[in-house]
PDB file of N, CA and C in Angstrom:
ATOM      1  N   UNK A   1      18.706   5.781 -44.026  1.00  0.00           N
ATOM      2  CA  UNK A   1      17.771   6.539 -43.212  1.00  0.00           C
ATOM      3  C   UNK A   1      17.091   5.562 -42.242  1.00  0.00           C
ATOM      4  N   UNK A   2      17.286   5.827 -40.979  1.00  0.00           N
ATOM      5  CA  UNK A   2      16.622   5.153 -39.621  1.00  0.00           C
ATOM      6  C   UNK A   2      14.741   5.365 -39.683  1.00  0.00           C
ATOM      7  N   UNK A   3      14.166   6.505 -40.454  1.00  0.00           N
ATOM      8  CA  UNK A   3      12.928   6.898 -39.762  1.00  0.00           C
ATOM      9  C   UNK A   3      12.708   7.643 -38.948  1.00  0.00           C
ATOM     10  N   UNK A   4      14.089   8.245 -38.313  1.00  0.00           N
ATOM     11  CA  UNK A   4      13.598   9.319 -37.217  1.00  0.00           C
ATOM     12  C   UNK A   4      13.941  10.275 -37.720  1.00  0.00           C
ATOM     13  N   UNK A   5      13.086  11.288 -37.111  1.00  0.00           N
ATOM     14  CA  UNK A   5      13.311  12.774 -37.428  1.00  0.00           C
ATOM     15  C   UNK A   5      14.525  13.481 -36.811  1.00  0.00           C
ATOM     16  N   UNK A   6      14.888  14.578 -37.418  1.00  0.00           N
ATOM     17  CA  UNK A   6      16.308  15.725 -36.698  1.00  0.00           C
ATOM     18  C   UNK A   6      15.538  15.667 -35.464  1.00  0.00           C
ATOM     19  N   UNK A   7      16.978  15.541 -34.786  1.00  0.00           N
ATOM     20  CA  UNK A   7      16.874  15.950 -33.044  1.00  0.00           C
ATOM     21  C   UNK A   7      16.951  17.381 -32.571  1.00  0.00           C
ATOM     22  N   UNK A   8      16.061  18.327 -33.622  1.00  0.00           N
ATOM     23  CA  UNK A   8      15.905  19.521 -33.466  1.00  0.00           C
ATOM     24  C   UNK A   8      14.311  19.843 -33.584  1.00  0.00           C
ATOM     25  N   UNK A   9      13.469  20.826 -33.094  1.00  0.00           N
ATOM     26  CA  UNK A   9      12.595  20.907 -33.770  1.00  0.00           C
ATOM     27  C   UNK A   9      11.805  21.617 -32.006  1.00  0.00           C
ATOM     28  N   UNK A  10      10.117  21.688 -32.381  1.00  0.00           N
ATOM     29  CA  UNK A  10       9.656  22.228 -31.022  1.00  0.00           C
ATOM     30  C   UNK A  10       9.356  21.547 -30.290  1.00  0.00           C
ATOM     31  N   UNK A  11       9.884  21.711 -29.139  1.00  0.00           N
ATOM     32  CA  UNK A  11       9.716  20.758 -27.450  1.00  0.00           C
ATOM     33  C   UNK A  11       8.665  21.313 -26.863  1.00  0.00           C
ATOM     34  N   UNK A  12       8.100  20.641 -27.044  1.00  0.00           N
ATOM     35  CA  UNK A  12       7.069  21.264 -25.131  1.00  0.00           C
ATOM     36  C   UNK A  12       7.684  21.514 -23.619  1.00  0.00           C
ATOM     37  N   UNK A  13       8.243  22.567 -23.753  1.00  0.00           N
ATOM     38  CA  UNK A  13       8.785  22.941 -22.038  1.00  0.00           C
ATOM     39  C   UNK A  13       7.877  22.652 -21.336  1.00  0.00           C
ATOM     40  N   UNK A  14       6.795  22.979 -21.599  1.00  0.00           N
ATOM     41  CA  UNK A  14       5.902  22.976 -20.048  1.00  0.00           C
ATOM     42  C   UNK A  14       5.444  21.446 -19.521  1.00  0.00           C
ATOM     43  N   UNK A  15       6.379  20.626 -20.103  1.00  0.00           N
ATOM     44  CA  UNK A  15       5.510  18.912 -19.943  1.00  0.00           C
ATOM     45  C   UNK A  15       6.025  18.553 -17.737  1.00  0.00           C
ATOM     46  N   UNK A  16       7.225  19.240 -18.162  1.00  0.00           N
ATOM     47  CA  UNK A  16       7.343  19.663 -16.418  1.00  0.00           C
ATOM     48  C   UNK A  16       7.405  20.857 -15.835  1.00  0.00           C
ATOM     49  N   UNK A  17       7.276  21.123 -14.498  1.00  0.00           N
ATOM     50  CA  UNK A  17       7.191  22.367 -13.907  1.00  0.00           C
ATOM     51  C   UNK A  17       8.390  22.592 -13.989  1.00  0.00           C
ATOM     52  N   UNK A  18       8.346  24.255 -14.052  1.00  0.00           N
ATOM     53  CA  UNK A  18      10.031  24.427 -13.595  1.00  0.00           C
ATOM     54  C   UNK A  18       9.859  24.760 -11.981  1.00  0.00           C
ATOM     55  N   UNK A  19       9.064  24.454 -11.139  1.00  0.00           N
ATOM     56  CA  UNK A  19       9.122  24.988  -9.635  1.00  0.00           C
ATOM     57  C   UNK A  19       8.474  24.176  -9.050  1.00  0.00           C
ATOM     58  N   UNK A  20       8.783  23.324  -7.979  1.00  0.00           N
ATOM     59  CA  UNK A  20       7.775  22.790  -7.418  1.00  0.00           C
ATOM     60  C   UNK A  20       6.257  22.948  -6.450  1.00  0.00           C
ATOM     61  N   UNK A  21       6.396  24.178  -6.723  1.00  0.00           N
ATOM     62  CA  UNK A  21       5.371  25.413  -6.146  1.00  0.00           C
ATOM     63  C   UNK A  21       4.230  25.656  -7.138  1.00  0.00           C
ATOM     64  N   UNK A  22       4.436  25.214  -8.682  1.00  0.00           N
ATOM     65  CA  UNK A  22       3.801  24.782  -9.470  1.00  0.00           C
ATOM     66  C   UNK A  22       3.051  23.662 -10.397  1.00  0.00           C
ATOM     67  N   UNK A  23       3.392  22.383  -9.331  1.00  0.00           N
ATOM     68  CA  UNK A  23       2.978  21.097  -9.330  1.00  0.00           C
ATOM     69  C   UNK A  23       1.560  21.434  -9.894  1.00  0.00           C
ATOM     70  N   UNK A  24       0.889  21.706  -8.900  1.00  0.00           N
ATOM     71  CA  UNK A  24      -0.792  21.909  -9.057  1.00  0.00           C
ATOM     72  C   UNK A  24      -1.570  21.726 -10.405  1.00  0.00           C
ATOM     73  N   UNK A  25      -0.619  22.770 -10.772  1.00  0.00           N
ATOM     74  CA  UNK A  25      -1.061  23.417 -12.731  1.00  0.00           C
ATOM     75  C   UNK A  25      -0.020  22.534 -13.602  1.00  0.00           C
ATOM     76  N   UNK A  26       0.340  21.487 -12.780  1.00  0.00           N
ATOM     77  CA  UNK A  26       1.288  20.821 -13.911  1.00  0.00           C
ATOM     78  C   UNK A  26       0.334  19.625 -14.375  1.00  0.00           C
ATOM     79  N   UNK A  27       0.333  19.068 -16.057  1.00  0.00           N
ATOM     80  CA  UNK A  27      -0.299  18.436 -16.429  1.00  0.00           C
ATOM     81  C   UNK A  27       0.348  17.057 -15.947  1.00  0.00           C
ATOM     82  N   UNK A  28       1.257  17.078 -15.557  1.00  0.00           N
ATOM     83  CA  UNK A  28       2.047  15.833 -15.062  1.00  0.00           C
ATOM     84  C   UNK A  28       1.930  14.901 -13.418  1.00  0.00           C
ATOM     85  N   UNK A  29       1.988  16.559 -12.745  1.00  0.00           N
ATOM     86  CA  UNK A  29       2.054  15.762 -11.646  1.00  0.00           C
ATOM     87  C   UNK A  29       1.041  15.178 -10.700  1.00  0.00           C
ATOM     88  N   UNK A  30       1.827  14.569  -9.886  1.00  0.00           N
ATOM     89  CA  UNK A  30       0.820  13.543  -9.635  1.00  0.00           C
ATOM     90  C   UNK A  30      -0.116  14.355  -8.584  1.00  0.00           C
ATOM     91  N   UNK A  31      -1.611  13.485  -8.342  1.00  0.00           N
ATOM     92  CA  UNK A  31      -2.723  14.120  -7.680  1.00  0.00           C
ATOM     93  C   UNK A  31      -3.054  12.995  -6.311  1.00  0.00           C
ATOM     94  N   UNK A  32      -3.720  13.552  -5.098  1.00  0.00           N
ATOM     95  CA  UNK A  32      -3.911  12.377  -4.572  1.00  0.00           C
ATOM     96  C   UNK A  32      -5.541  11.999  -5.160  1.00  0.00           C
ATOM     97  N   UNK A  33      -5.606  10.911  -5.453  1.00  0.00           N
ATOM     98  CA  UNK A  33      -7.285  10.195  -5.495  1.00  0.00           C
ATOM     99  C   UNK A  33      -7.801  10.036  -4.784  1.00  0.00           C
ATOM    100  N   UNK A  34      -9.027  10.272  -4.360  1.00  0.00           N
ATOM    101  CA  UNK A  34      -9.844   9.768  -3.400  1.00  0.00           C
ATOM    102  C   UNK A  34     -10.389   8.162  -4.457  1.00  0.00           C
ATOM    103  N   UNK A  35      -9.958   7.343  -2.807  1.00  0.00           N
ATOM    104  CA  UNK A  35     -10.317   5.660  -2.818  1.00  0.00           C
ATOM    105  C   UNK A  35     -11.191   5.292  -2.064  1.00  0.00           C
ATOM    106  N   UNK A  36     -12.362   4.936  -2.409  1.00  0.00           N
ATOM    107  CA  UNK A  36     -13.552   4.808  -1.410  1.00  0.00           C
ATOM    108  C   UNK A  36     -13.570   3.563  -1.085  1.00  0.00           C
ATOM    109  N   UNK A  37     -13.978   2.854   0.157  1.00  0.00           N
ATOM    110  CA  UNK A  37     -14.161   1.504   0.551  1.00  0.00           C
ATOM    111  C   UNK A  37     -15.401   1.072   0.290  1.00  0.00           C
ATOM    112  N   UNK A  38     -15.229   0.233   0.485  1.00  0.00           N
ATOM    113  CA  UNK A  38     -16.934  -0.494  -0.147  1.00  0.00           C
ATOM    114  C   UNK A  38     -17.330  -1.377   0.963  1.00  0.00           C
ATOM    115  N   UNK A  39     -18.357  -1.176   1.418  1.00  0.00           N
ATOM    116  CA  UNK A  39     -19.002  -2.438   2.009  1.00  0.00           C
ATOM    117  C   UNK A  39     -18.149  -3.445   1.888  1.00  0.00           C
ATOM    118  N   UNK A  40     -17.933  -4.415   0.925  1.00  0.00           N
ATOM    119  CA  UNK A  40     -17.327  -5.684   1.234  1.00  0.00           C
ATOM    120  C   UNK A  40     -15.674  -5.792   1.027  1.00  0.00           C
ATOM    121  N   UNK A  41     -15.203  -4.500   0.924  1.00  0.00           N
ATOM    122  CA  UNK A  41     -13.654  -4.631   1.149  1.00  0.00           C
ATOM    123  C   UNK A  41     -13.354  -4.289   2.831  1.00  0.00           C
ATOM    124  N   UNK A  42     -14.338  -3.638   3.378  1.00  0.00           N
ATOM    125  CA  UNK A  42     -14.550  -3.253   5.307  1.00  0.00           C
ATOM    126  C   UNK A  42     -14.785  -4.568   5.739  1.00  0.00           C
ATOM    127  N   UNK A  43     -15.901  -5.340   5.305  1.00  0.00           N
ATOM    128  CA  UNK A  43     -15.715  -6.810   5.784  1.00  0.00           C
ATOM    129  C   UNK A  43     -14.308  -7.826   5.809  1.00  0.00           C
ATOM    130  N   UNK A  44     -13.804  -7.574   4.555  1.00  0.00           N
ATOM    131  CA  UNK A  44     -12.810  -8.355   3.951  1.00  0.00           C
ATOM    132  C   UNK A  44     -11.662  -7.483   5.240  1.00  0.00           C
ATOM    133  N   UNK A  45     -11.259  -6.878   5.026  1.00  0.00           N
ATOM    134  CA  UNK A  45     -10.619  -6.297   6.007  1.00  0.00           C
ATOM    135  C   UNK A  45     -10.767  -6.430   7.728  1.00  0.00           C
ATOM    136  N   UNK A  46     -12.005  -6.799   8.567  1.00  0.00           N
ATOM    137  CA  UNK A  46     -12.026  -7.281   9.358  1.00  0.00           C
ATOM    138  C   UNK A  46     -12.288  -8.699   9.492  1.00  0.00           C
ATOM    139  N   UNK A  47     -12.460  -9.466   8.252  1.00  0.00           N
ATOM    140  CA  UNK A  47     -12.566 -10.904   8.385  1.00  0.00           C
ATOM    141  C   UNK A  47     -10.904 -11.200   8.237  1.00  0.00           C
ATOM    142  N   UNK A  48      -9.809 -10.315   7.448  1.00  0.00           N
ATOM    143  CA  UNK A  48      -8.934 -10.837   7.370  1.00  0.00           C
ATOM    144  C   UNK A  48      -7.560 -10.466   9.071  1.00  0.00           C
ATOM    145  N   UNK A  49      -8.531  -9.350   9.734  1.00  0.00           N
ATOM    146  CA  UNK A  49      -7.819  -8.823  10.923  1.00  0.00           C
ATOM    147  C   UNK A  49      -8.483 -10.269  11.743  1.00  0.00           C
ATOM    148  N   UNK A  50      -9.478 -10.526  11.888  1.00  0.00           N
ATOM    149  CA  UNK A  50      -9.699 -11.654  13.203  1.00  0.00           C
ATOM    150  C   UNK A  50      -8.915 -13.004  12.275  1.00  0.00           C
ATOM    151  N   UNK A  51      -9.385 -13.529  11.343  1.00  0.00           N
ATOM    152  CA  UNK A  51      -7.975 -14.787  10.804  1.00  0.00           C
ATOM    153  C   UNK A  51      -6.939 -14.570  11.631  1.00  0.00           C
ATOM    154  N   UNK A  52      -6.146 -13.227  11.332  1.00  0.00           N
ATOM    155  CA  UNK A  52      -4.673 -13.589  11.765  1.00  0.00           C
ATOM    156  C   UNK A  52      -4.660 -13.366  13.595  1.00  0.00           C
ATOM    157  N   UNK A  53      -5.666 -12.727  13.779  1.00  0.00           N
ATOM    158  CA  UNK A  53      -6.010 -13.339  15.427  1.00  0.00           C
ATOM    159  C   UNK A  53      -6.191 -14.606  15.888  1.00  0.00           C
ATOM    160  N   UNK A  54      -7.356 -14.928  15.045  1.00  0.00           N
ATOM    161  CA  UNK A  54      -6.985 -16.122  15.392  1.00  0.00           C
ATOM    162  C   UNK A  54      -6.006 -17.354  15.357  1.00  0.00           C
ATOM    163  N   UNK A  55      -5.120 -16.690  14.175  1.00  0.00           N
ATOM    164  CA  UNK A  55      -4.116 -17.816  14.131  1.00  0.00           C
ATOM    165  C   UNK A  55      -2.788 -17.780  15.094  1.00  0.00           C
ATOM    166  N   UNK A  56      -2.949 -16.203  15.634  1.00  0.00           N
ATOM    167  CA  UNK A  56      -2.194 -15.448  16.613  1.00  0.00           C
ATOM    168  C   UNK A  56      -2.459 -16.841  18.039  1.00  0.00           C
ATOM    169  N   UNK A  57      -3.802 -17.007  18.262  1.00  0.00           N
ATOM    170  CA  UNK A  57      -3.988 -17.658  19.179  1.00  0.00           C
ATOM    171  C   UNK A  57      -3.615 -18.977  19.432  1.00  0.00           C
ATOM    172  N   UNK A  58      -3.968 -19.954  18.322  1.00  0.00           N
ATOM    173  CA  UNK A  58      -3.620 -21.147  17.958  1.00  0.00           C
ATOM    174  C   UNK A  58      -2.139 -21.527  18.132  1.00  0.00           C
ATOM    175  N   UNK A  59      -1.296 -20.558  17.921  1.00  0.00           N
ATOM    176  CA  UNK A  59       0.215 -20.681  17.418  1.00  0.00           C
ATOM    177  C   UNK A  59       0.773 -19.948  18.753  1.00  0.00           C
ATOM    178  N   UNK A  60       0.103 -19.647  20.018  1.00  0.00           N
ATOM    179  CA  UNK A  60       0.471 -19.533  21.284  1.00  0.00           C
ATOM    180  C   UNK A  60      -0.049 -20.661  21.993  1.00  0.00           C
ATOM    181  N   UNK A  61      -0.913 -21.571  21.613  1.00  0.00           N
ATOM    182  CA  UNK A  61      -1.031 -22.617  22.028  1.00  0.00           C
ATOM    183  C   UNK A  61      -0.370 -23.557  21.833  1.00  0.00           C
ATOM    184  N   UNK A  62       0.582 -23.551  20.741  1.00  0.00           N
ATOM    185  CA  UNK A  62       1.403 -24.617  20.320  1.00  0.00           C
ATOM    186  C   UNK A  62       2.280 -25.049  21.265  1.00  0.00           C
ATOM    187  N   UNK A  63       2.953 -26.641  21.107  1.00  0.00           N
ATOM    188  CA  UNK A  63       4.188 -26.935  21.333  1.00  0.00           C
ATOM    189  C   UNK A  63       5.115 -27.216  20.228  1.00  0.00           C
ATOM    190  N   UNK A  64       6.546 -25.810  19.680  1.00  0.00           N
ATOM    191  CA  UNK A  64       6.869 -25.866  18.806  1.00  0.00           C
ATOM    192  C   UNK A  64       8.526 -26.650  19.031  1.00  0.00           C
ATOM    193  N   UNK A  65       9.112 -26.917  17.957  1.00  0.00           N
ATOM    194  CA  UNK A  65      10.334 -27.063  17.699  1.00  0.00           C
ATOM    195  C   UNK A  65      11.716 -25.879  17.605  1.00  0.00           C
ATOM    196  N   UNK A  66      12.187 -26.199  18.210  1.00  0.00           N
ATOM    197  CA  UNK A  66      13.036 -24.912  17.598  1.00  0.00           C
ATOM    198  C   UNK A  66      12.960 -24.333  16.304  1.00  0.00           C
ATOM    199  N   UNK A  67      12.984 -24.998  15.769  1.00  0.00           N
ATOM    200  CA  UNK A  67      13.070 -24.633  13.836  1.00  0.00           C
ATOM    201  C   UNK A  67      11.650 -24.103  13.835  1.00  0.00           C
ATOM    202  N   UNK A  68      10.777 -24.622  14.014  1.00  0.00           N
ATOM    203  CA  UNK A  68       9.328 -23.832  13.699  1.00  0.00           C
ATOM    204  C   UNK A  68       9.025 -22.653  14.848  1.00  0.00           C
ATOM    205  N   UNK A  69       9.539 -22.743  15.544  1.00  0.00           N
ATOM    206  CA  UNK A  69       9.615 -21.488  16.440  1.00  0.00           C
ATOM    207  C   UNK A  69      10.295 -20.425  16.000  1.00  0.00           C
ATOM    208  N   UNK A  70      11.597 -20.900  15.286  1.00  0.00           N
ATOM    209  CA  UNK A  70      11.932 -19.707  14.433  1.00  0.00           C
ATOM    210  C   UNK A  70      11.358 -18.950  13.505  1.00  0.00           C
ATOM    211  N   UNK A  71      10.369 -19.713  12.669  1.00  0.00           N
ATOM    212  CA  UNK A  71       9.696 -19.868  11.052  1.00  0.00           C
ATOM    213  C   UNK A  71       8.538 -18.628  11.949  1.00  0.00           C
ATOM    214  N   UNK A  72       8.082 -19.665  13.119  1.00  0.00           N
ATOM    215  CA  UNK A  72       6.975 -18.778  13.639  1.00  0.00           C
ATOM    216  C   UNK A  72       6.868 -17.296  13.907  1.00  0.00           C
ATOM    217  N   UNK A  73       8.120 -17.046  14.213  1.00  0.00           N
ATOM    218  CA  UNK A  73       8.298 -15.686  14.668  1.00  0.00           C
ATOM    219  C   UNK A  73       8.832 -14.923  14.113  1.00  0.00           C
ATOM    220  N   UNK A  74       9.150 -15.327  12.757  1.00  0.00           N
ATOM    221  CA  UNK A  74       8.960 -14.236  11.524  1.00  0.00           C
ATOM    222  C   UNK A  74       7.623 -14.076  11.058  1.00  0.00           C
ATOM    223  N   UNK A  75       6.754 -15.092  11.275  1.00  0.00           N
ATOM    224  CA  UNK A  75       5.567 -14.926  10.635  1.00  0.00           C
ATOM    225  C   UNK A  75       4.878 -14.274  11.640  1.00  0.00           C
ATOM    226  N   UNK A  76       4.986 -13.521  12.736  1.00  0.00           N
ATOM    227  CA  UNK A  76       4.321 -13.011  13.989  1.00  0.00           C
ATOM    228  C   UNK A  76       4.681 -11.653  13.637  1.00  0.00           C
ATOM    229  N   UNK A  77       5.705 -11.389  13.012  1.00  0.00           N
ATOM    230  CA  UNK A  77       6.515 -10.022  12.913  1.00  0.00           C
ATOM    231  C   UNK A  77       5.730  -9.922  11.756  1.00  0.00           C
ATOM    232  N   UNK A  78       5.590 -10.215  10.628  1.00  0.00           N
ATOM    233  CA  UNK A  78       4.898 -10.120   9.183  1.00  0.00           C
ATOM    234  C   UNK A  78       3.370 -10.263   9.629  1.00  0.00           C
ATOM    235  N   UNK A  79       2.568 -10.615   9.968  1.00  0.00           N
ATOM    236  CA  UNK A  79       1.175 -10.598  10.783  1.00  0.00           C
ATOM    237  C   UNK A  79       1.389  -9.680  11.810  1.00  0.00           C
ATOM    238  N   UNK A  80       1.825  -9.180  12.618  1.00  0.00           N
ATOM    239  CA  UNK A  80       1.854  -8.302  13.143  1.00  0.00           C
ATOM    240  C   UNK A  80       2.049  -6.514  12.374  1.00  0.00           C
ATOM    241  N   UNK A  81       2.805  -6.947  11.200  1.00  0.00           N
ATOM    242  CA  UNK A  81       2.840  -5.285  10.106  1.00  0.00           C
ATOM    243  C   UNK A  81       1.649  -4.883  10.118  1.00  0.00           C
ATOM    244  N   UNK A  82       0.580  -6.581   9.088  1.00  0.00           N
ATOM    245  CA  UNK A  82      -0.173  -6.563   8.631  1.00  0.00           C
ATOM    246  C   UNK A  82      -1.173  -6.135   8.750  1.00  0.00           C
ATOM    247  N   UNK A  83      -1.277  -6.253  10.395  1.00  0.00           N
ATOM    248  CA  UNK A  83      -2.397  -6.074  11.481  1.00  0.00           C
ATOM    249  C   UNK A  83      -2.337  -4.461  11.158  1.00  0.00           C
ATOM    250  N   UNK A  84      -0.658  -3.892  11.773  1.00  0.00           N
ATOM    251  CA  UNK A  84      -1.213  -2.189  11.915  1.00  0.00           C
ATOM    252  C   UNK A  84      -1.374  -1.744  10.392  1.00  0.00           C
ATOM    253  N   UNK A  85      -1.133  -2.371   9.155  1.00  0.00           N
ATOM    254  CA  UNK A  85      -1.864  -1.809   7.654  1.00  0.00           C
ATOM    255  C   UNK A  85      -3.473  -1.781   7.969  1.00  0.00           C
ATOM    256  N   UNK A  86      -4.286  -3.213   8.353  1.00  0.00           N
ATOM    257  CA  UNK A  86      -5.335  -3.066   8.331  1.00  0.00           C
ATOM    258  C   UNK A  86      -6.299  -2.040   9.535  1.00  0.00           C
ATOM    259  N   UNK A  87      -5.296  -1.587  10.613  1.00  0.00           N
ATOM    260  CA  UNK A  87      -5.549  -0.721  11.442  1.00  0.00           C
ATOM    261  C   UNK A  87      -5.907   0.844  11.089  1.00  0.00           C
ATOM    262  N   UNK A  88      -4.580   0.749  10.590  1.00  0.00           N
ATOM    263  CA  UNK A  88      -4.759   2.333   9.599  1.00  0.00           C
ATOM    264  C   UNK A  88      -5.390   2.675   8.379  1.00  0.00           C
ATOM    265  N   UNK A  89      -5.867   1.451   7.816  1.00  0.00           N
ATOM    266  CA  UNK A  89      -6.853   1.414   6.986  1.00  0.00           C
ATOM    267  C   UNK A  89      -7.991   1.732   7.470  1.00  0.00           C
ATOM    268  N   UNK A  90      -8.421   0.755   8.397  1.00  0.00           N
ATOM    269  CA  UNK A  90     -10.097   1.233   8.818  1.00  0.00           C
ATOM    270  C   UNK A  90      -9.541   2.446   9.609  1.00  0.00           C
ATOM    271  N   UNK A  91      -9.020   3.071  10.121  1.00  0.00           N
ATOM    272  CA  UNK A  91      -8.943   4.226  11.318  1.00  0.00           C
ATOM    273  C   UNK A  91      -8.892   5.132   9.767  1.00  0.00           C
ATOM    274  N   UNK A  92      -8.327   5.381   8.809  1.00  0.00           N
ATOM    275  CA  UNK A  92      -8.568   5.802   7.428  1.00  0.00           C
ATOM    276  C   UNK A  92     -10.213   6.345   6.991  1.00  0.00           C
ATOM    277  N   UNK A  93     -10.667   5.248   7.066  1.00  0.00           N
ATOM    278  CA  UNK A  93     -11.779   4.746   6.808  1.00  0.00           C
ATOM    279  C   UNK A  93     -13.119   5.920   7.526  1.00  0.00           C
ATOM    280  N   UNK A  94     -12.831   5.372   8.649  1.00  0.00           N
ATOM    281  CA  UNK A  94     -13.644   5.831   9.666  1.00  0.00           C
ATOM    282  C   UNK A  94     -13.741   7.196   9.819  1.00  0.00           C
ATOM    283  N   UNK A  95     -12.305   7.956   9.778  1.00  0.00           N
ATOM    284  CA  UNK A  95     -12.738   9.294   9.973  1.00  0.00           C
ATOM    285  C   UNK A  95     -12.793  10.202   8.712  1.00  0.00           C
ATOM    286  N   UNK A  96     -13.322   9.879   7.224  1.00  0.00           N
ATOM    287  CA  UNK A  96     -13.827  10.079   6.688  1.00  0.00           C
ATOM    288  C   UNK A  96     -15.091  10.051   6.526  1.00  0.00           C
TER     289      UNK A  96
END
């Protein structure tokens, strides 16, 4: 004997919807949360949008190498995502 019980016995049907028109009343599915910002995650968020400005600036001032010119301009494309996350965050933000 393993310890487990017969693979017979009563199921809970209702653990999913059978319709997706019935999400709502399902104990399962998922809900959206309201996520509130806080004072110092709005700071953190525009202290971390001017950083990558400023490093935006610095790194147009450069004289680079080929090789770091390459490096650079993946990291312009990845700081540049970053920028429109923290954009749509505060624009998020704001019109709440």
């Amino acid at each position: 004997m393993n310890g487990l019980g017969p693979a017979s016995g009563n199921f809970n049907t209702d653990a999913v919807p059978a319709l997706s028109y019935d999400a709502e009343n399902s104990r399962v599915a998922a809900r959206p949360t309201k996520t509130y910002m806080t004072a110092q995650s709005l700071i953190g968020l525009i202290e971390e949008m001017m950083d990558l400005k400023v490093q935006q600036y610095a790194e147009s001032q450069m004289k680079l190498t080929p090789d770091l010119a390459s490096i650079l301009r993946e990291k312009r494309e990845t700081d540049k995502r970053r920028l429109e996350q923290i954009r749509t965050e505060l624009v998020r933000f704001l019109q709440t």
